[in-house]
Structures are given as structure tokens and as C-alpha cells.
Protein backbone atom coordinates (compact mmCIF):
# COMPACT_ATOMS: atom_id res chain seq x y z
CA UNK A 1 139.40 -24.44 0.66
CA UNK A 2 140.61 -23.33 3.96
CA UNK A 3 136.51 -22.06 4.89
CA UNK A 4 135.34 -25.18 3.45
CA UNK A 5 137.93 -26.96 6.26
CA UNK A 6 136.86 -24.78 9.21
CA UNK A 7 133.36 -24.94 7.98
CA UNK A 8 133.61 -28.91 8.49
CA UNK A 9 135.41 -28.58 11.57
CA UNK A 10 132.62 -26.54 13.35
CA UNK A 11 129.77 -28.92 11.94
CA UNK A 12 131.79 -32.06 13.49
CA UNK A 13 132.63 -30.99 16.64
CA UNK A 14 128.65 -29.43 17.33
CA UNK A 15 128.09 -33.23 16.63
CA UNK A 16 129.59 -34.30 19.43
CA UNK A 17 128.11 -34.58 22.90
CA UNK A 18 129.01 -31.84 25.77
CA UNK A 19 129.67 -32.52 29.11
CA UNK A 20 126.52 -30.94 30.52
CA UNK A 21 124.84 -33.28 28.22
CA UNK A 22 127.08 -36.58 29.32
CA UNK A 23 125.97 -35.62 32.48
CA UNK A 24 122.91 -35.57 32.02
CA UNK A 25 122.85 -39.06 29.94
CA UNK A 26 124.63 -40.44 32.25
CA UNK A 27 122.02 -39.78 35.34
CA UNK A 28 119.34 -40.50 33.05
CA UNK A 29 121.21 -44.08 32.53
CA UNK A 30 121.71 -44.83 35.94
CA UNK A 31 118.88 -43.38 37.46
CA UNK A 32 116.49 -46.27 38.94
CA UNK A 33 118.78 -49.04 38.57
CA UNK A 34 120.04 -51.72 40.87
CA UNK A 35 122.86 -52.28 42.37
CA UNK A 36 124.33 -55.87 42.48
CA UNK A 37 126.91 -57.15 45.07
CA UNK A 38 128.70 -59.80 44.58
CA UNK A 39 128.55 -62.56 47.10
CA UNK A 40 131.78 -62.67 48.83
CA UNK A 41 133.98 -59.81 49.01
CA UNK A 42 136.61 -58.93 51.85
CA UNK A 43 135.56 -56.41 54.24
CA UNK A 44 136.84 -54.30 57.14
CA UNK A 45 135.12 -51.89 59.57
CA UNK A 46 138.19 -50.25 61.76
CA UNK A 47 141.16 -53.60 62.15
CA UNK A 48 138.10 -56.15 62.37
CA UNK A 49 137.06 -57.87 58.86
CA UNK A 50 133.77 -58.41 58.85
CA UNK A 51 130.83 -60.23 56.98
CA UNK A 52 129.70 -58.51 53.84
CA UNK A 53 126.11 -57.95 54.07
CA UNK A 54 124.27 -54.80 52.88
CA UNK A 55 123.37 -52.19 56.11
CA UNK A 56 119.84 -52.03 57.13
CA UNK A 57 119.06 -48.79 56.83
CA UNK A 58 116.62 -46.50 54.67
CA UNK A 59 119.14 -45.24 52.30
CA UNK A 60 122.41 -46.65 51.48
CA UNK A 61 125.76 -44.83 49.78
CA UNK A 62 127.80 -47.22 47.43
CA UNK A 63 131.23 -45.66 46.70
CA UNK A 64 133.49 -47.48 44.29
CA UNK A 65 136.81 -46.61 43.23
CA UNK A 66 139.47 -48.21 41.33
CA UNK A 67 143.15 -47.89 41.84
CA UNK A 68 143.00 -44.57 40.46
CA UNK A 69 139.97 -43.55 42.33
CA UNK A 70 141.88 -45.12 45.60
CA UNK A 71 144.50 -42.63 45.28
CA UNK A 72 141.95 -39.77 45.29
CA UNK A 73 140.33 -41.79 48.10
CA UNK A 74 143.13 -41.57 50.42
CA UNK A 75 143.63 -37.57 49.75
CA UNK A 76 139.83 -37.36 50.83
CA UNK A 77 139.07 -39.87 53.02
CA UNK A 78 138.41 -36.87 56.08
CA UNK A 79 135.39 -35.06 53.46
CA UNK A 80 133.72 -38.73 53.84
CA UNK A 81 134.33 -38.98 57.72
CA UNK A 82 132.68 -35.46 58.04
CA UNK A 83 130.18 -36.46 55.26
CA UNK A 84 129.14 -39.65 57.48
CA UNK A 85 129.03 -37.62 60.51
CA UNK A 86 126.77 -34.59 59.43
CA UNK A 87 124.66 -37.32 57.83
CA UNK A 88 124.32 -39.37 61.02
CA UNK A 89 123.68 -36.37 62.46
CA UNK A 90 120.66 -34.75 60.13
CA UNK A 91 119.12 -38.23 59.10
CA UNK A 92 119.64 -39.87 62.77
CA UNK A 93 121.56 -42.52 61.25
CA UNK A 94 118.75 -43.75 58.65
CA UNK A 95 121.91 -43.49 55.62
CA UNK A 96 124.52 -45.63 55.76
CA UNK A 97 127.66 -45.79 53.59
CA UNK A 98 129.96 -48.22 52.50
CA UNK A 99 132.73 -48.08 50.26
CA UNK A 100 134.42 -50.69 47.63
CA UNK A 101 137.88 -50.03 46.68
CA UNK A 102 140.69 -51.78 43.92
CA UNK A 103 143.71 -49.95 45.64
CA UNK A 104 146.50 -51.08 43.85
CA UNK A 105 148.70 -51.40 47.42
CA UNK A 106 146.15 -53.25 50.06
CA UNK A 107 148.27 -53.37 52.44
CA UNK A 108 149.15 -49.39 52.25
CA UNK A 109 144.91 -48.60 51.70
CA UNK A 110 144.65 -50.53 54.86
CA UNK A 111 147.64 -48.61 56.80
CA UNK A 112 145.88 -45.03 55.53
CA UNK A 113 142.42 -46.14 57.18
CA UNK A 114 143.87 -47.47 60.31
CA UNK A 115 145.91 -44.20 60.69
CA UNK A 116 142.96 -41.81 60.07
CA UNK A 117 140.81 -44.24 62.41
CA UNK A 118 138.17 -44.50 59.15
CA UNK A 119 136.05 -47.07 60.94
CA UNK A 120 132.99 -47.40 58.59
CA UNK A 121 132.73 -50.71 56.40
CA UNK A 122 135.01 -50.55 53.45
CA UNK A 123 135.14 -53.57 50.80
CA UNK A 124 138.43 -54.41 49.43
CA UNK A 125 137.65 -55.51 45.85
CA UNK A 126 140.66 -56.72 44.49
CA UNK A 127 138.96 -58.86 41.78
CA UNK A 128 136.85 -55.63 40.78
CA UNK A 129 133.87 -57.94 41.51
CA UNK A 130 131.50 -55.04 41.85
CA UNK A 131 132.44 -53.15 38.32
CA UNK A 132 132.35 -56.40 36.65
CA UNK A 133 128.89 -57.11 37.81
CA UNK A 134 127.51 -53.39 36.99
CA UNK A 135 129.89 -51.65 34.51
CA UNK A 136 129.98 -48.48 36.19
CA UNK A 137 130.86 -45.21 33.85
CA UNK A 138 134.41 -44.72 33.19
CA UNK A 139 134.24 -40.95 34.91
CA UNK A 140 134.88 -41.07 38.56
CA UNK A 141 132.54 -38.80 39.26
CA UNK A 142 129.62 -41.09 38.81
CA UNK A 143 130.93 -44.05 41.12
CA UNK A 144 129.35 -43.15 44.17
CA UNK A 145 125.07 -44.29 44.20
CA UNK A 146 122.25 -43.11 46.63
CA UNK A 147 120.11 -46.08 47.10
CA UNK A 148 116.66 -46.64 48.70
């Protein structure tokens, strides 16, 4: 009785899908579609709030985070300024980033930019505008997009 148990226990959980292979779904999924914005969405490059409108450049990079996501966002938010930089650098500014957040505190997100002087466009989606209109994964780590 007890093989027949482990037996079955081995068979279902070989069923199930590994995380290599999630991965791998899950680029497979989002690989070659779009992107949609929603139309009006508050946005901020340094203090100054800006008009939305998607950078014209040759690639763009779409971040989006949720409230949890913000929270990793604000441990992290020197990796991106270094990110930006080297890119700016390398692809003589022909990628451009911007960034869509659901912090939970606005008010604090927007104190944590201003005091790390993080001056590229960021998108304050309190309405989660941008997830409703794409249904990103659930895992973090596919919420940031390379597009052409």
C-alpha cells in the first residue's frame, strides 16, 4: 500500500510543470506581443508630471510593478539608474525606459525617487490600468518587456 502511495506521488508530481519549463512557456507566450497603454495615466520625470506618450526611440523598456513589486522597486531603484546609464552609454541613447508602478503609498514612491534624484519617466498607475489592459504573468520576474 505504502509503494502503491509513493508510486502515485512520483507519477503526479512528474505531471506537473518545472520552472525551467514555466519559463520557457512563459517567453514563448509573450514573445511578439504588443504592448497596450492606456490613454491617460499620471506621469513624472524628476518633480515635473508630464504627458504620457510613448519615447521615440528604437527600443523601449516597459517595467511594471505592483505594490509588491514597488517595494522591491525602491530597494533597487540604483541597478536601474546604472542600467539606464550603461545603456545610454553602449546604444547612444537609441533604448529608452519607462516604468509603471501601483505603490501602495504614492506619496512615499514619490519621496524615494525625488531623494535618489531617479529622473527618468515613471507612470504612477494607481488604477492598475496597464495590467488590466495586458494581464501580465503573476511572477515578477516577467514584468519588465524589451520592445521594438
Amino acid at each position: 500500500m505504502k509503494l502503491l502511495f509513493l508510486l502515485s506521488m512520483v507519477i503526479l508530481c512528474s505531471c506537473g510543470e518545472s520552472e525551467q519549463q514555466k519559463k520557457e512557456r512563459l517567453l514563448n507566450e509573450w514573445s511578439g506581443k504588443e504592448i497596450a497603454f492606456p490613454s491617460k495615466i499620471l506621469c513624472l520625470a524628476g518633480e515635473d508630471t508630464i504627458d504620457y506618450k510613448i519615447p521615440n526611440s528604437d527600443f523601449l523598456v516597459v517595467t511594471y510593478a505592483d505594490s509588491l513589486g514597488c517595494a522591491n522597486f525602491k530597494k533597487h531603484y540604483s541597478s536601474w539608474k546604472r542600467l539606464i546609464a550603461k545603456a545610454d552609454t553602449l546604444a547612444k541613447k537609441s533604448v529608452s525606459f519607462i516604468f509603471f508602478l501601483k505603490p501602495s503609498d504614492i506619496d512615499e514612491m514619490r519621496y524615494v525617487l525625488h531623494r535618489g534624484r531617479f529622473d527618468h519617466p515613471v507612470c504612477f498607475d494607481m488604477e492598475d490600468k496597464l495590467h488590466t489592459l495586458n494581464k501580465f504573468p503573476d511572477d515578477p520576474g516577467f514584468r519588465s518587456f524589451l520592445l521594438d
